[in-house]
C-alpha atoms as a PDB file:
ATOM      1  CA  UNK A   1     -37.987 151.379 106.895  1.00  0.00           C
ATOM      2  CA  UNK A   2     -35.594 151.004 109.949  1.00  0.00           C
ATOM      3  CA  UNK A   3     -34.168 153.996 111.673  1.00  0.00           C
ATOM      4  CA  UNK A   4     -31.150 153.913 114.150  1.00  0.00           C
ATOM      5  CA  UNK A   5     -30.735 155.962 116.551  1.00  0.00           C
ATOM      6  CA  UNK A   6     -29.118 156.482 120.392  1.00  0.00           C
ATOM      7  CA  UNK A   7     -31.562 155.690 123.028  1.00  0.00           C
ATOM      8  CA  UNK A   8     -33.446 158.652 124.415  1.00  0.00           C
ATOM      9  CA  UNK A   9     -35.460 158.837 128.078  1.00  0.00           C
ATOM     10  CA  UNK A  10     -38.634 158.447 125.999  1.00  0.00           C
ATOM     11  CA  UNK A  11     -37.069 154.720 125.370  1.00  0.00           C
ATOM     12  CA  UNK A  12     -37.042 153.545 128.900  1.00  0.00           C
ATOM     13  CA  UNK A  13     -39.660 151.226 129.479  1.00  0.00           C
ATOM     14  CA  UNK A  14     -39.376 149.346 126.132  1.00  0.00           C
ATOM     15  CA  UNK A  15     -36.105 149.073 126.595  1.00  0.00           C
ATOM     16  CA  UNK A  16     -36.252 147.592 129.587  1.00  0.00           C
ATOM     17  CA  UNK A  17     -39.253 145.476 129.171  1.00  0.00           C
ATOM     18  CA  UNK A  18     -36.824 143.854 126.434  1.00  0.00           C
ATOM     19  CA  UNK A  19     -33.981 143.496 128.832  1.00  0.00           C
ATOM     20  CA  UNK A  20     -36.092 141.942 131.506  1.00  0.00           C
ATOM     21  CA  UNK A  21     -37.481 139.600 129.048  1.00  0.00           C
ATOM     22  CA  UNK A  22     -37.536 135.908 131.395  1.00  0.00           C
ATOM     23  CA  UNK A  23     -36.394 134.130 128.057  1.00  0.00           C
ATOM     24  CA  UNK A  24     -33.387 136.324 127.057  1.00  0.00           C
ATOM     25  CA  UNK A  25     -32.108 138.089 130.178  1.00  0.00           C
ATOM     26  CA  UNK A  26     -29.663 135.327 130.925  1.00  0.00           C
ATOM     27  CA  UNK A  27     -27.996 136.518 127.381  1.00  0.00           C
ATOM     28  CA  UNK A  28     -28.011 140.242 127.948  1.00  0.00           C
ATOM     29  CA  UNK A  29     -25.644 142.477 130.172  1.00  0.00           C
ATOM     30  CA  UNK A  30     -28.148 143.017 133.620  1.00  0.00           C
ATOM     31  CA  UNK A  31     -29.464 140.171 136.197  1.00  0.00           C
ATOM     32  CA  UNK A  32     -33.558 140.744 136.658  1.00  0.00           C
ATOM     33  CA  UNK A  33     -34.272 143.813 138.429  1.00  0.00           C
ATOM     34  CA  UNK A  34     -37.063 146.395 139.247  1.00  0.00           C
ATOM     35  CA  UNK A  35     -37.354 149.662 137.197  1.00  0.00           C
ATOM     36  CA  UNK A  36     -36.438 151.489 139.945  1.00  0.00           C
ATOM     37  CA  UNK A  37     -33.020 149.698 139.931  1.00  0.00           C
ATOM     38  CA  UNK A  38     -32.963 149.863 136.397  1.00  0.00           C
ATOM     39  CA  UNK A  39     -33.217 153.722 136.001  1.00  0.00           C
ATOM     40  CA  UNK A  40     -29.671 154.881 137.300  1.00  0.00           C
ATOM     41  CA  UNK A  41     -28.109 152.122 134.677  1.00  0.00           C
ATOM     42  CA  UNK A  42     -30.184 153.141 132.192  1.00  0.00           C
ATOM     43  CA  UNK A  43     -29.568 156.852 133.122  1.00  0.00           C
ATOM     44  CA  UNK A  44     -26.013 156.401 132.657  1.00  0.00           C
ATOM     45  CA  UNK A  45     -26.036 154.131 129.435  1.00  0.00           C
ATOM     46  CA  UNK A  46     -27.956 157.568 128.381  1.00  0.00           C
ATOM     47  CA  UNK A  47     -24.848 159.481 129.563  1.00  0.00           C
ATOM     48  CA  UNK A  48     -22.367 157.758 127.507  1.00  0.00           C
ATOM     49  CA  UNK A  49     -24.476 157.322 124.646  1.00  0.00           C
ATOM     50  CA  UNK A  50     -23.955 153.533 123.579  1.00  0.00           C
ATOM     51  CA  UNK A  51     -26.852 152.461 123.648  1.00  0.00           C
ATOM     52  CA  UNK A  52     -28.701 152.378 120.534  1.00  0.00           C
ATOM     53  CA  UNK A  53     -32.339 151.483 119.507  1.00  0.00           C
ATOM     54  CA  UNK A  54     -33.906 150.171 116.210  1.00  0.00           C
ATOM     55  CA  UNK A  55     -37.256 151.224 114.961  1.00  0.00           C
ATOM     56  CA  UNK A  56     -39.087 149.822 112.425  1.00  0.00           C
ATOM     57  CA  UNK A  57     -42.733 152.032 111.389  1.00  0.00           C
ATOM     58  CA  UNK A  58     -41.816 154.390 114.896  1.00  0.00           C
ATOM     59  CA  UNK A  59     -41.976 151.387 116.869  1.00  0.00           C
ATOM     60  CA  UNK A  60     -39.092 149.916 118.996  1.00  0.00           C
ATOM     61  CA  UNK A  61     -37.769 146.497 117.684  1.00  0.00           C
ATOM     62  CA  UNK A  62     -34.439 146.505 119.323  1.00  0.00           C
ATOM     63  CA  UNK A  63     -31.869 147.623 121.089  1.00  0.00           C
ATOM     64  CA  UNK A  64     -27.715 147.455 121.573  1.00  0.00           C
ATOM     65  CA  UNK A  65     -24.951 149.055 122.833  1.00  0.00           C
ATOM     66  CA  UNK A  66     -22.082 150.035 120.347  1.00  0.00           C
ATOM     67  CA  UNK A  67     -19.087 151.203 122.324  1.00  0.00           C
ATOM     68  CA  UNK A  68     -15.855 152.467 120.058  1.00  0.00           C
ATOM     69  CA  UNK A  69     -12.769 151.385 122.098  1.00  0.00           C
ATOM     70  CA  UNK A  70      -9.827 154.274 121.891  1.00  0.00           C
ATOM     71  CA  UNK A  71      -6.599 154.562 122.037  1.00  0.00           C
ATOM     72  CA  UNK A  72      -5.038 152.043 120.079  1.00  0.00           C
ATOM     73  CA  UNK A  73      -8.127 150.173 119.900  1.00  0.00           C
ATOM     74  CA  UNK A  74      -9.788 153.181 118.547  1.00  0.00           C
ATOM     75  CA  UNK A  75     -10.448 151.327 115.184  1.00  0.00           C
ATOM     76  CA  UNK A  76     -12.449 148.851 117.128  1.00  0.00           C
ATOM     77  CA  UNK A  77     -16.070 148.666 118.043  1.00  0.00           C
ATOM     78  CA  UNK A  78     -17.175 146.099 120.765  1.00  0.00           C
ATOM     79  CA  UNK A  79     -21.580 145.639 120.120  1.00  0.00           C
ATOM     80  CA  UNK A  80     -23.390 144.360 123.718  1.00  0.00           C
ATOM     81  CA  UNK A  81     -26.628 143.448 124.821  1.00  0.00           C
ATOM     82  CA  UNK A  82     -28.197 143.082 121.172  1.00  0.00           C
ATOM     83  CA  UNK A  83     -31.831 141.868 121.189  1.00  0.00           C
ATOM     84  CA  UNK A  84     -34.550 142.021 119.190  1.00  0.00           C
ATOM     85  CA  UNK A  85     -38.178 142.109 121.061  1.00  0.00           C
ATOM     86  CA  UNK A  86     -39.530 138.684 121.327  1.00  0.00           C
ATOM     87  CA  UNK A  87     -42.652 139.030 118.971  1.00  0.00           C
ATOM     88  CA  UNK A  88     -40.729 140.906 116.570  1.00  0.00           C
ATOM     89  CA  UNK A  89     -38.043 137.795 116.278  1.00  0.00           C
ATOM     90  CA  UNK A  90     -37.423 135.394 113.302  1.00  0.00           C
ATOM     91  CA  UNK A  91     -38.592 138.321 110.958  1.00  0.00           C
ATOM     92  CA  UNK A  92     -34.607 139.028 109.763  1.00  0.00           C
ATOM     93  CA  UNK A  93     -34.450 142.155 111.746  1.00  0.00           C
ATOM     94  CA  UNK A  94     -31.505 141.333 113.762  1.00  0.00           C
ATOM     95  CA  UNK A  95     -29.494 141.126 110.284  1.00  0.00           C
ATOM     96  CA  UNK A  96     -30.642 144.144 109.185  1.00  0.00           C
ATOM     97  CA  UNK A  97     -29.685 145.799 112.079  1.00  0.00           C
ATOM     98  CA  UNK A  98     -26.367 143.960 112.232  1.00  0.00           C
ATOM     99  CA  UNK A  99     -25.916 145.144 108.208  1.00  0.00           C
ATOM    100  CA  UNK A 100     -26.737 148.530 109.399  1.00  0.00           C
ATOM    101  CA  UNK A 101     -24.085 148.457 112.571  1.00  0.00           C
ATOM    102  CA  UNK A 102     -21.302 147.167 109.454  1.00  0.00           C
ATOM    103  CA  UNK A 103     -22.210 149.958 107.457  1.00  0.00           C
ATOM    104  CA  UNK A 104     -22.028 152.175 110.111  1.00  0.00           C
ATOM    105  CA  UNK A 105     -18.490 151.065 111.418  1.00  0.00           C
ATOM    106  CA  UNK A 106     -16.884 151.066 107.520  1.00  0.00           C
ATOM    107  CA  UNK A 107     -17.908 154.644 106.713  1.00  0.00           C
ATOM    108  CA  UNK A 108     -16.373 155.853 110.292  1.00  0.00           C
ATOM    109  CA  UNK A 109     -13.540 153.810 109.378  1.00  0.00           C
ATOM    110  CA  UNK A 110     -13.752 151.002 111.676  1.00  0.00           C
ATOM    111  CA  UNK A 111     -11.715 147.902 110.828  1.00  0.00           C
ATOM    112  CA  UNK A 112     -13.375 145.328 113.163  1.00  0.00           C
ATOM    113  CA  UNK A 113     -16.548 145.071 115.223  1.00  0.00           C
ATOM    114  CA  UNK A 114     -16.388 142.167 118.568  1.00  0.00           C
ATOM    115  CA  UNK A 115     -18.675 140.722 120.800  1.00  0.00           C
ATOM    116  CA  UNK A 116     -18.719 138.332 123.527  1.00  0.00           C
ATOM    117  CA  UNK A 117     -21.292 135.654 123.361  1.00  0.00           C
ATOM    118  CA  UNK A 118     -22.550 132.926 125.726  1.00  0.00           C
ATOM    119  CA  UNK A 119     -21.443 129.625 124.519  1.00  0.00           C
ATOM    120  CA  UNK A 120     -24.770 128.050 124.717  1.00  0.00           C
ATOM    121  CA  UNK A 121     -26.798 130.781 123.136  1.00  0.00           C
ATOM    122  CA  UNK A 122     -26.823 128.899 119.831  1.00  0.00           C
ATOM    123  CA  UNK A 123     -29.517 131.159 118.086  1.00  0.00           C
ATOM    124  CA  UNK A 124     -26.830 134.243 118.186  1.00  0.00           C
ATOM    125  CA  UNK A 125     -23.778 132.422 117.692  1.00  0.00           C
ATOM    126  CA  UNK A 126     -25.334 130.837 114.290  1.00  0.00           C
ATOM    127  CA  UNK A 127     -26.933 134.992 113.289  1.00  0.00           C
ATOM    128  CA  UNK A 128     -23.574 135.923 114.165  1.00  0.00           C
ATOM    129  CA  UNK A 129     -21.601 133.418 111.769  1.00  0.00           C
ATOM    130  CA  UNK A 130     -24.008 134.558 109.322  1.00  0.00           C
ATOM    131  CA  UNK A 131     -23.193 137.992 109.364  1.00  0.00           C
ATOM    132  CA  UNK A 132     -19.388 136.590 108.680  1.00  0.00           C
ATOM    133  CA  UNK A 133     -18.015 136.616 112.699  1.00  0.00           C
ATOM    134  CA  UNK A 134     -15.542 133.984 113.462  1.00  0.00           C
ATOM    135  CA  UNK A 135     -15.421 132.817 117.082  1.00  0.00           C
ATOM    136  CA  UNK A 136     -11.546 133.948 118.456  1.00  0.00           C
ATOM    137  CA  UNK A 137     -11.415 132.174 121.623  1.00  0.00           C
ATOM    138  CA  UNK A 138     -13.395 131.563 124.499  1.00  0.00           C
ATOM    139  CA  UNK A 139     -13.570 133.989 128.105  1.00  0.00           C
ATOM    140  CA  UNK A 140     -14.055 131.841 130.769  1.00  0.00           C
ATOM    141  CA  UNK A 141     -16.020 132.736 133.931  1.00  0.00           C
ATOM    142  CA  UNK A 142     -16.720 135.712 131.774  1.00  0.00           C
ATOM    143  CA  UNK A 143     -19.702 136.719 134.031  1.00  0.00           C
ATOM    144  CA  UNK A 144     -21.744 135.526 136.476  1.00  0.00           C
ATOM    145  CA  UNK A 145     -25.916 134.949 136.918  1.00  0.00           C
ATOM    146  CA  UNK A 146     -27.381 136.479 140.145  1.00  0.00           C
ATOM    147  CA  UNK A 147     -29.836 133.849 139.293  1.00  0.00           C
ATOM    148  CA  UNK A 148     -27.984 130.716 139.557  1.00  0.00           C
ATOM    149  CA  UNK A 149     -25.015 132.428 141.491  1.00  0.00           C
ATOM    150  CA  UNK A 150     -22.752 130.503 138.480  1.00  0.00           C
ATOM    151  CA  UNK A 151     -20.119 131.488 136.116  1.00  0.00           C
ATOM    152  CA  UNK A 152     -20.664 130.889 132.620  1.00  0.00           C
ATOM    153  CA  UNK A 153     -17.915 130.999 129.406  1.00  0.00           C
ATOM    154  CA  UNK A 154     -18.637 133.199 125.938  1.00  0.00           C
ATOM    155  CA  UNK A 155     -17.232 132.971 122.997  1.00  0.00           C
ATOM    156  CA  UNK A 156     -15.106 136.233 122.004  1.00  0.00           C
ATOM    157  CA  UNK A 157     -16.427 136.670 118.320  1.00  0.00           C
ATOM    158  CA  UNK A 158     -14.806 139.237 115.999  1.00  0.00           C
ATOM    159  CA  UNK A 159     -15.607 140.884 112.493  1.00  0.00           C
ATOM    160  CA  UNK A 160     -12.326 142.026 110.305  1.00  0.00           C
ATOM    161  CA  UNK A 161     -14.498 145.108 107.590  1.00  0.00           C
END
């Protein structure tokens, strides 16, 4: 059975070992970086307690950050740096967890969940369509790869509950 719940101190190194993946950091929120560098984030992703990790049988399978907006966005919550860990992928885990986030945002009375998505992450985009987000327009030059020191465009995606 999968359990939800935020992300403790205990969580740090799977966590980041998921965020540092070489095949999916491109897609998630950070650029590569040490643990040392990593801690303070981490610390205060801790602090304002959006981040979120899914277990399946005690064991970490993924992790995202659910922020709810406020104000007169308050019925709104924006879902970042979703990933599943790499040998736990193409198991239907991410929809579960994405069923789990709906759920979630309908019984705190949520009326739409968005997400920003790289245009060429193709994988996420189709999960995403799946789970019944439209794509609302593109961001361009919405961030920018230490990596490559280029911009790159996402897709603004959006769920009306």
């Amino acid at each position: 059975m999968m359990t939800y719940h935020l992300a403790t101190e205990n969580d740090f190194n799977e966590v980041f070992d998921m965020y540092m993946d070489n095949d999916f950091n491109k897609y998630l929120t950070y650029d590569l970086m040490s643990r040392e560098n990593f801690k303070p984030i981490y610390n205060g992703l801790l602090k304002r307690g959006t981040l979120y990790v899914a277990k399946e049988n005690d064991q970490i399978v993924g992790t995202y950050q659910l922020v709810a907006k406020t104000d007169r966005q308050a019925h709104i919550y924006y879902l970042g740096s979703f990933t599943i860990k790499k040998e736990m992928q193409g198991k239907g885990l991410a929809k579960e967890i994405l069923s789990a986030i709906k759920k979630d945002a309908a019984t705190k009375k949520k009326k739409r969940i968005e997400l920003t998505v790289d245009m060429n992450n193709l994988g996420a985009i189709a999960l995403y369509e799946k789970m019944g987000f439209e794509v609302e327009g593109v961001i361009r030059k919405n961030y920018r790869l230490a990596s490559t020191g280029q911009y790159y465009d996402e897709y603004l995606m959006g769920l009306i509950l």
